[in-house]
Protein backbone atom coordinates (compact mmCIF):
# COMPACT_ATOMS: atom_id res chain seq x y z
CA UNK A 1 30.21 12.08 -23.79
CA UNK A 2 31.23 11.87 -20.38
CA UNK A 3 28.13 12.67 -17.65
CA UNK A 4 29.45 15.77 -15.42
CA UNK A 5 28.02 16.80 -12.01
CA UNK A 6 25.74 18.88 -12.86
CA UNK A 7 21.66 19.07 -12.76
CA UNK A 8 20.04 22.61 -13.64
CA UNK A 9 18.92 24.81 -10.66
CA UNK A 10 15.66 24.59 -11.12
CA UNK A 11 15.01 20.85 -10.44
CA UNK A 12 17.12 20.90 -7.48
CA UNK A 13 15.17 23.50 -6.15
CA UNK A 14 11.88 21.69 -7.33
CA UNK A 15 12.54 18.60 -5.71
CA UNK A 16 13.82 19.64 -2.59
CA UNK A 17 10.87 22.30 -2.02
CA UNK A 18 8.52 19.88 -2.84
CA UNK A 19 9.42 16.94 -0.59
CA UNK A 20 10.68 19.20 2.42
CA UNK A 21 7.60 21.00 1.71
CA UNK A 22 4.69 19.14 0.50
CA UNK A 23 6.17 15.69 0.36
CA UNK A 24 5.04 15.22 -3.59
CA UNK A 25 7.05 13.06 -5.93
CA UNK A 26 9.97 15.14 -7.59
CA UNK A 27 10.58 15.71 -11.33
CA UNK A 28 12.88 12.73 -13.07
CA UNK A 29 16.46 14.13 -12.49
CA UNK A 30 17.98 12.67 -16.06
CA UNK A 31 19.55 14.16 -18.75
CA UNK A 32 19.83 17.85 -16.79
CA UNK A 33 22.46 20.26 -15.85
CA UNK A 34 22.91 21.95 -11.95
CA UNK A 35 25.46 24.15 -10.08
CA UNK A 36 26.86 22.41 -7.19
CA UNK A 37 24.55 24.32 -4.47
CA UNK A 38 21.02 25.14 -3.59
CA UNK A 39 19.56 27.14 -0.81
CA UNK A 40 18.13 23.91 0.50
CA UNK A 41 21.89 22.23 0.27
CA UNK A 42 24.49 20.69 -1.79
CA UNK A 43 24.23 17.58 -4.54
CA UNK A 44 26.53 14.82 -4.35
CA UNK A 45 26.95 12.31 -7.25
CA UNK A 46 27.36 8.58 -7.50
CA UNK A 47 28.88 6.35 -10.23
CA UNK A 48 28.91 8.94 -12.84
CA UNK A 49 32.37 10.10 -15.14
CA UNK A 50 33.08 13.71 -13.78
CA UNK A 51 35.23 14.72 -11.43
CA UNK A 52 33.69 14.47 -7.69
CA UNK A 53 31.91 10.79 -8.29
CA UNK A 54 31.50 8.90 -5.32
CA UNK A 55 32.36 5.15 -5.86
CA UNK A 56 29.22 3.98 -3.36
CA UNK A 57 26.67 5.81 -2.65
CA UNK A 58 26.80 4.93 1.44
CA UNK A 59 30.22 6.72 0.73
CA UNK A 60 27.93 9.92 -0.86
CA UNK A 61 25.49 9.39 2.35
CA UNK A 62 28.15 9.56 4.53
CA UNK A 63 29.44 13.04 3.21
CA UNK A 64 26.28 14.28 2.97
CA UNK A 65 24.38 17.01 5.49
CA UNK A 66 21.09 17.37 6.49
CA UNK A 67 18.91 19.12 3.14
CA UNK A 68 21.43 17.83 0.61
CA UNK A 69 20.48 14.89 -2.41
CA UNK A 70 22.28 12.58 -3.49
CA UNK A 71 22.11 11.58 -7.10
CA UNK A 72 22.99 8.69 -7.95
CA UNK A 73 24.37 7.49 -12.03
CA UNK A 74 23.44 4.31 -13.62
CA UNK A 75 26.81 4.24 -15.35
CA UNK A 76 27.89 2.13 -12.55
CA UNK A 77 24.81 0.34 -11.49
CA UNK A 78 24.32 -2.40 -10.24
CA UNK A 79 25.31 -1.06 -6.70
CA UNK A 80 26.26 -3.83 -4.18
CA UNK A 81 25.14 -2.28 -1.20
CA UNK A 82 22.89 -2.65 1.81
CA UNK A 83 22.44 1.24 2.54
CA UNK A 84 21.95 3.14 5.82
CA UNK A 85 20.15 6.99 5.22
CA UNK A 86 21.20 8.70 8.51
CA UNK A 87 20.50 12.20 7.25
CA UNK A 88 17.13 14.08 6.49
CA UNK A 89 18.47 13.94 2.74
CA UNK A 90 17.18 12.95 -1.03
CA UNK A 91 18.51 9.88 -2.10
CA UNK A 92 17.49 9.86 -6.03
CA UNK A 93 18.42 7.54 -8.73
CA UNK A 94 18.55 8.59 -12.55
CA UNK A 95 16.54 5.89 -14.00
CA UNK A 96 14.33 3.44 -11.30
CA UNK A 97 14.60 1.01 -14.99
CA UNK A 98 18.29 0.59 -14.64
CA UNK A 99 19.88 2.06 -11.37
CA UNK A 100 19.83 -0.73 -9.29
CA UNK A 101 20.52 -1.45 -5.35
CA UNK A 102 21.68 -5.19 -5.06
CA UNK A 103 21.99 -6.00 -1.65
CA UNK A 104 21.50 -9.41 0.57
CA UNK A 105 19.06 -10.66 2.38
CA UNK A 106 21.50 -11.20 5.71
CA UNK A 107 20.62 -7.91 6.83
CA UNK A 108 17.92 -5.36 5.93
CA UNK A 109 18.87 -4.18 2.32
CA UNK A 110 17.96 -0.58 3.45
CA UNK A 111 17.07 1.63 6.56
CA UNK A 112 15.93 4.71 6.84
CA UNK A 113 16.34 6.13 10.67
CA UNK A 114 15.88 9.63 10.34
CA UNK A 115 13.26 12.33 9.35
CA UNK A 116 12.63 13.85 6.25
CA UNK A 117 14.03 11.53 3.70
CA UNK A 118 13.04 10.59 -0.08
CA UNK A 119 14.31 7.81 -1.62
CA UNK A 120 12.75 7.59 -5.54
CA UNK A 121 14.37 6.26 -9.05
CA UNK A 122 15.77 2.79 -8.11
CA UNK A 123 15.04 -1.07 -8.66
CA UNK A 124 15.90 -2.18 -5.29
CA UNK A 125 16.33 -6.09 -5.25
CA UNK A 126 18.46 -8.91 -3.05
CA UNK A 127 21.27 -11.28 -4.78
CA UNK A 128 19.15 -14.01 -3.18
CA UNK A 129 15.81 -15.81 -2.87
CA UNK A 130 14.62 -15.11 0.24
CA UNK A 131 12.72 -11.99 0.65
CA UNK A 132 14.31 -8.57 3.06
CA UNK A 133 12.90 -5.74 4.31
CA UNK A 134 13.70 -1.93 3.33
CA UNK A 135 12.91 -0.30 7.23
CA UNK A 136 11.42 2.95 7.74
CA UNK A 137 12.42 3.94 11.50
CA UNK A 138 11.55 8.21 10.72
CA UNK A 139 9.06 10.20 10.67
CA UNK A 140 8.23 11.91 7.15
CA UNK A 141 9.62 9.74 4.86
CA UNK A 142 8.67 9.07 0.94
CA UNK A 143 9.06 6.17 -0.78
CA UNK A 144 8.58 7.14 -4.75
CA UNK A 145 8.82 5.89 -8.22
CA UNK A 146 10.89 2.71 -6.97
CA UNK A 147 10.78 -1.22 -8.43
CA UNK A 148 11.22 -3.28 -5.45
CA UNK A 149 11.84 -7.02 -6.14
CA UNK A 150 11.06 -9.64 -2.92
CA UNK A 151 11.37 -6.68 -0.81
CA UNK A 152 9.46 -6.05 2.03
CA UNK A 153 9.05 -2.10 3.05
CA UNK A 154 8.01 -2.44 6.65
CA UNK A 155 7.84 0.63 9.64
CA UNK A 156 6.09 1.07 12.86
CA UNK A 157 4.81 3.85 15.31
CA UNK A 158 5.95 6.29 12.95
CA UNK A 159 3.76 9.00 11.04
CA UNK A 160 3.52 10.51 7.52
CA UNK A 161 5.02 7.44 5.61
CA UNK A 162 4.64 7.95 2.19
CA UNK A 163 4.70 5.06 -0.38
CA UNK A 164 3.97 5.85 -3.76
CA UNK A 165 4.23 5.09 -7.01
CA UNK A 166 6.44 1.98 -7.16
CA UNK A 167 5.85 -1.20 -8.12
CA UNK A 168 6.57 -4.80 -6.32
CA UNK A 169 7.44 -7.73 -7.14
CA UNK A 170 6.80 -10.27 -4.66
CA UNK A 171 8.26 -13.60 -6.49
CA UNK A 172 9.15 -15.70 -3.42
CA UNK A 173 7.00 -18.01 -1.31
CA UNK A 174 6.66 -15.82 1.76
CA UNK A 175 7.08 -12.26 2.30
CA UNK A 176 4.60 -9.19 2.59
CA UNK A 177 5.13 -6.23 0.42
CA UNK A 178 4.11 -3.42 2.60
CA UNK A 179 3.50 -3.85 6.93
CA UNK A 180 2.85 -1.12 8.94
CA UNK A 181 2.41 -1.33 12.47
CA UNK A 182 0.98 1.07 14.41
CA UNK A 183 1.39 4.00 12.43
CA UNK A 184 -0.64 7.22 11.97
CA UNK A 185 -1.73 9.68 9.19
CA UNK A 186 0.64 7.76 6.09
CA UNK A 187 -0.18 6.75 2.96
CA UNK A 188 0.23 3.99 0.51
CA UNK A 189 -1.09 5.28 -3.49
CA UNK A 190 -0.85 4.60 -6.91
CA UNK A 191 1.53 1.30 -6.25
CA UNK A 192 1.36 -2.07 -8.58
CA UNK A 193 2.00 -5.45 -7.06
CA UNK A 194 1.96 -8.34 -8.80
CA UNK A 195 3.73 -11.51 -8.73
CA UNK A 196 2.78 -11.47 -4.93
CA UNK A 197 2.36 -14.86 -3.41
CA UNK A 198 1.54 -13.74 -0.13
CA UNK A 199 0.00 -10.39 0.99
CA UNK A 200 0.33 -7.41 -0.74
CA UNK A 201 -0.34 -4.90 2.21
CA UNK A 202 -0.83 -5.14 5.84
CA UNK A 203 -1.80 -2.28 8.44
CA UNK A 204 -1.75 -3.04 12.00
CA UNK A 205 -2.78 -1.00 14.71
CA UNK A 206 -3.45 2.08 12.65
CA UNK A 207 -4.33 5.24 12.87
CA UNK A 208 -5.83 7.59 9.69
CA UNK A 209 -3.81 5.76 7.49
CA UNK A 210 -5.31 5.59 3.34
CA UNK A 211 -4.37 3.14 0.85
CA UNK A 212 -5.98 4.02 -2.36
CA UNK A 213 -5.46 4.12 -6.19
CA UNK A 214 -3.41 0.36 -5.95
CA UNK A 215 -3.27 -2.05 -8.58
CA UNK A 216 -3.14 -5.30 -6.77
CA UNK A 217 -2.46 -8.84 -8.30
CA UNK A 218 -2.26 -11.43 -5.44
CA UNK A 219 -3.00 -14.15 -3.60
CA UNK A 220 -4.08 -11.90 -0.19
CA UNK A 221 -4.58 -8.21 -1.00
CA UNK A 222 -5.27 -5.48 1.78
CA UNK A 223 -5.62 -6.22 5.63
CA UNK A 224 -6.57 -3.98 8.08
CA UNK A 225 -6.14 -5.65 11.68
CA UNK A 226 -5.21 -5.46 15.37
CA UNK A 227 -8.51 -2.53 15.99
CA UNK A 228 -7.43 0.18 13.37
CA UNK A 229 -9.28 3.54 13.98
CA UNK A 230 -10.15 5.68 11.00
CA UNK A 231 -8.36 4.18 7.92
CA UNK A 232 -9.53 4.18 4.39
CA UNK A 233 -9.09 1.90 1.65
CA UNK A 234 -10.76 3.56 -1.39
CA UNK A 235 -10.05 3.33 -5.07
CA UNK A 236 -8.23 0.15 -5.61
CA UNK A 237 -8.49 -2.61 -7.85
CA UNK A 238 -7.94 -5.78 -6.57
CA UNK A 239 -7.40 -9.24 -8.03
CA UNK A 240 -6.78 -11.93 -5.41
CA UNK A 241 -7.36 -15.67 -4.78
CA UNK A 242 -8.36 -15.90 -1.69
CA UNK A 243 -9.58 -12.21 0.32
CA UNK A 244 -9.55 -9.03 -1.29
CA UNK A 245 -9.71 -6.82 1.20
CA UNK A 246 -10.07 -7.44 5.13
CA UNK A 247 -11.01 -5.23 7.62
CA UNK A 248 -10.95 -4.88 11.79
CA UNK A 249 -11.18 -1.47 13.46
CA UNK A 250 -13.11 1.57 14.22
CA UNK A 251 -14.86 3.88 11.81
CA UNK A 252 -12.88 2.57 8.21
CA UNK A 253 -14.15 3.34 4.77
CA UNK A 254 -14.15 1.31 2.28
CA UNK A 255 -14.75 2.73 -0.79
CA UNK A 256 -15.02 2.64 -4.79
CA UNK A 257 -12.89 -0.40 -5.19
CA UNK A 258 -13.73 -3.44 -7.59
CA UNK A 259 -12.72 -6.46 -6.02
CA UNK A 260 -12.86 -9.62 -7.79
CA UNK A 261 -12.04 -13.53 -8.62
CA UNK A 262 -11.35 -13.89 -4.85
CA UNK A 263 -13.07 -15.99 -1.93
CA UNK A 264 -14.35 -13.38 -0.50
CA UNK A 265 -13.86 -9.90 -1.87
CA UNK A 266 -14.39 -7.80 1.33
CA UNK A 267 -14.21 -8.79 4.74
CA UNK A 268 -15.71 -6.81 7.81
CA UNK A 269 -14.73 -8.68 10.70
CA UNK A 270 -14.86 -7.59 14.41
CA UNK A 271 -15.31 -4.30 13.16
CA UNK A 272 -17.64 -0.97 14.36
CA UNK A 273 -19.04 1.96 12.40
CA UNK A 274 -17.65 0.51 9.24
CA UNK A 275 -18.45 1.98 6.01
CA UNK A 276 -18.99 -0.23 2.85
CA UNK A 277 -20.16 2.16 -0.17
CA UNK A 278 -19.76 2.37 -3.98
CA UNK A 279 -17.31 -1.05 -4.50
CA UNK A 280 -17.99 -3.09 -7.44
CA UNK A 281 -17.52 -6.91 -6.54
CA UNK A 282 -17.48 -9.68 -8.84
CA UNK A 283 -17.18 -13.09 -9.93
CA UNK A 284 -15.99 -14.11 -5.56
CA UNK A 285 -16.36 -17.30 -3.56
CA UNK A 286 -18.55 -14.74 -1.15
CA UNK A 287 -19.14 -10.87 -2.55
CA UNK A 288 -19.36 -9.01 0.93
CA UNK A 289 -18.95 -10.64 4.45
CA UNK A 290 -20.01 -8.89 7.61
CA UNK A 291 -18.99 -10.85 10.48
CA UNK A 292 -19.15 -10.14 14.48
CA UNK A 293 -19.63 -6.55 14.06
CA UNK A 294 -21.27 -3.57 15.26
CA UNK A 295 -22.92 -0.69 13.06
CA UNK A 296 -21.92 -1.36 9.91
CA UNK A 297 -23.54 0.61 7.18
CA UNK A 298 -23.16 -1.19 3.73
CA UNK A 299 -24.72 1.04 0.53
CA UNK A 300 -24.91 1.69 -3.15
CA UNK A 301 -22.02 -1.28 -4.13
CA UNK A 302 -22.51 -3.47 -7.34
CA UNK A 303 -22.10 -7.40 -6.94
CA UNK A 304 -21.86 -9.49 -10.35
CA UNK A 305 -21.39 -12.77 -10.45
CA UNK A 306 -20.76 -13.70 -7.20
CA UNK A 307 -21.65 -17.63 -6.01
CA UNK A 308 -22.85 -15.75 -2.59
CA UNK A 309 -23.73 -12.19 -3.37
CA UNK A 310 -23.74 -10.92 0.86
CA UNK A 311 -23.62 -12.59 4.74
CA UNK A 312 -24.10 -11.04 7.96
CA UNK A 313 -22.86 -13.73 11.10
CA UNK A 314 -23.19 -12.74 14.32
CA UNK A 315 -23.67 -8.88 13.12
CA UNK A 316 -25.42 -6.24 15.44
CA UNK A 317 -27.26 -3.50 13.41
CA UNK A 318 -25.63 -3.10 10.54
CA UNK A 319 -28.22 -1.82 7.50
CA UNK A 320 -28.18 -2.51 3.95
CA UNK A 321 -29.06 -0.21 1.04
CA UNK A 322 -29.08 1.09 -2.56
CA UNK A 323 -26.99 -1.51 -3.47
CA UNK A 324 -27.09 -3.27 -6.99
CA UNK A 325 -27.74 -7.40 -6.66
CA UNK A 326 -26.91 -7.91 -10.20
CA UNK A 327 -30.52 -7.35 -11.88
CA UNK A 328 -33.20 -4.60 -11.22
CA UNK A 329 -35.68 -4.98 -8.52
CA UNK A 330 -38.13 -3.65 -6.75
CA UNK A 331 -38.95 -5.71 -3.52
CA UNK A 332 -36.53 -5.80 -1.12
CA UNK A 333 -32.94 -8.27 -1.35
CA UNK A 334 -32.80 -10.54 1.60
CA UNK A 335 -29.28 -10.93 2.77
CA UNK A 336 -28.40 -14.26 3.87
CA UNK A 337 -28.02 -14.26 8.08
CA UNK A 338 -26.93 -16.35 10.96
CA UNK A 339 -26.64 -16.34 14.40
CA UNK A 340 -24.34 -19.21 16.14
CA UNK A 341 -24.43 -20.28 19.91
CA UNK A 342 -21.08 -21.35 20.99
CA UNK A 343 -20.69 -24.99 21.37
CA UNK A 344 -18.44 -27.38 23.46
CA UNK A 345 -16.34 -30.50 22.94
CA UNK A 346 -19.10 -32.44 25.57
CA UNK A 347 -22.50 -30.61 23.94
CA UNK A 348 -22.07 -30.55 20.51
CA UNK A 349 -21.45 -27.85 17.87
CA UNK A 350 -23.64 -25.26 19.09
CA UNK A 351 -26.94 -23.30 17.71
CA UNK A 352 -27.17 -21.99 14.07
CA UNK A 353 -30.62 -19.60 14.34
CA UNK A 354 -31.52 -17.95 11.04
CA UNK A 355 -32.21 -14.67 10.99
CA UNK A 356 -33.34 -11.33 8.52
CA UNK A 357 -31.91 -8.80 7.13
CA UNK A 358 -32.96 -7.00 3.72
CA UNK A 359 -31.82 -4.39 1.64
CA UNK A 360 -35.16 -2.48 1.30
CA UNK A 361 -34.08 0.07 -1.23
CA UNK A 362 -32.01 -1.99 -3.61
CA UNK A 363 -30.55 -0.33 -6.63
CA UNK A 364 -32.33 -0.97 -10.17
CA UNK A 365 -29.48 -0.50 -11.98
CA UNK A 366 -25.56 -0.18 -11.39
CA UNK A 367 -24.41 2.38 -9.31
CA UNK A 368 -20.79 2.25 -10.63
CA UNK A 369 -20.45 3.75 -13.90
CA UNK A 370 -17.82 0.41 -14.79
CA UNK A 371 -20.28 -1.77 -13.43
């Protein structure tokens, strides 16, 4: 039977209250009927039978006014296209399994340059190997319920960027899945990556920005560089080769992730007021690094199996406690501790001096109820 133009009334509505209003990830769009209009604006369609199809959905954009959505068939998918959204609009795909965006890597495969847009429902992937960026260049936008193949979604100085719910897959060589630079209050949730042979996320310059709730299969998993102030990474899981999670700034949480089979599973490095509490790292290289930094405060976390449980180098008051070393005990855990004198290419190396610092109130049994 032929698809017609039409979606029932209450999912538009639904949708477009909740992203204009609360920026939440809309109800799946399939397999429902609508009139033509809202009070929040008017639906266009893409590929499907009925009368009133648009061909390409830059076509749809094109016709479409600020508030409206754009729905978009896979009838006709795949859709060879490298898409502009100019429009504070809902771009939304019927099924994110089988309406797919093909585009090329010669130019970014998709941009996004004005407020107020959601883009959800699509595999979004390039005709070619080399990886391409989807650009965020607007405030308030959500990125929702996508698969994104060797793309990378990258935006800067912007705020509220939401990214949730998709999944990436990073196949090639290089290429990051997610940079942001210099961006304030957004959020990155609830994503998969795997496949990634590079970095799976990358803040710089941030501002109040969370990543939590990721699944994360990669060689590099979250950095956090360039002086951040105030993000949080909490409530991942992270599988990487080489560092799970890195951090630089001001006042940053870390917090109830499980890191693991990594060289070192978190990273504090030129970092102040940093917060370290309730992670659960395992079988690393080096558990938990603290490295020229000020203040950091590193509690109740469970290490297992780790060749080097904790190090503090070149560390200024940062204190240790409640954390599990992978057996009960009762005396305090010394953490391994150096401090290095610069050297020079006419005196040597430099100094290494030993030094102490101890967890006094260690843990006597996991404090992380999958510990």
């Amino acid at each position: 039977m032929d698809k017609k133009p039409l979606i029932g009334k209450w999912l538009a509505i639904g949708i477009i209250l909740l992203f204009v209003g609360t920026c939440t990830i809309p109800a799946s769009a399939q397999n429902t009927e609508k009139s033509q209009s809202t009070s929040r604006g008017n639906w266009l369609y893409v590929g499907g039978s009925g009368p009133g199809n648009y061909t390409r959905i830059q076509d749809a954009i094109n016709a479409s006014s600020d508030g409206d959505t754009v729905f978009v068939y896979d009838d006709s998918s795949p859709y060879l296209e490298n898409i502009l959204i100019d429009k504070s609009i809902s771009v939304v795909g019927e099924d994110c399994n089988s309406t797919v965006i093909l585009g090329n890597s010669s130019t970014d495969i998709l941009t996004i340059n004005r407020e107020r847009v959601l883009l959800s429902g699509f595999t979004i992937e390039i005709s070619d190997d080399y990886p391409t960026e989807l650009s965020i260049d607007a405030n308030h936008a959500q990125i929702s319920n996508n698969i994104l193949k060797n793309i990378t979604i990258s935006s800067g100085r912007q705020y509220k960027v939401f990214i949730v719910g998709n999944i990436f897959k990073m196949n090639c060589s290089v290429g990051n899945s997610i940079v942001f630079n210099y961006m304030n209050d957004s959020i990155i949730e609830g994503n998969i990556f795997y496949g990634n042979r590079s970095l799976a996320v990358e803040l710089a310059g941030c501002k109040k920005c969370e990543i939590k709730s990721n699944t994360i299969n990669s060689i590099l998993g979250i950095w956090v560089v360039f002086n951040g102030y105030s993000n949080i990474i909490a409530n991942n899981t992270i599988n990487s080769s080489e560092f799970c999670i890195s951090y630089c700034g001001i006042n940053g949480r870390i917090e109830n992730n499980t890191v693991s089979n990594a060289y070192e599973g978190i990273t504090i490095g030129f970092a102040i007021f940093t917060r370290v509490s309730r992670n659960v790292v395992k079988n690393c290289e080096i558990g938990i690094s603290d490295g020229f930094s000020l203040l950091s405060f590193i509690s109740s976390n469970d290490f297992e199996n780790n060749k080097i449980d904790a190090m503090v180098v070149d560390s200024f008051f940062s204190k240790w406690r409640g954390n599990y070393w992978g057996r009960p005990r009762i005396l305090p855990k010394y953490v391994l501790t150096v401090f290095g004198l610069p050297g020079d290419p006419d005196h040597g190396p430099g100094l290494i001096i030993p030094w102490f610092k101890f967890d006094f109130r260690p843990a006597s049994e996991p404090n992380h109820s999958s510990s």
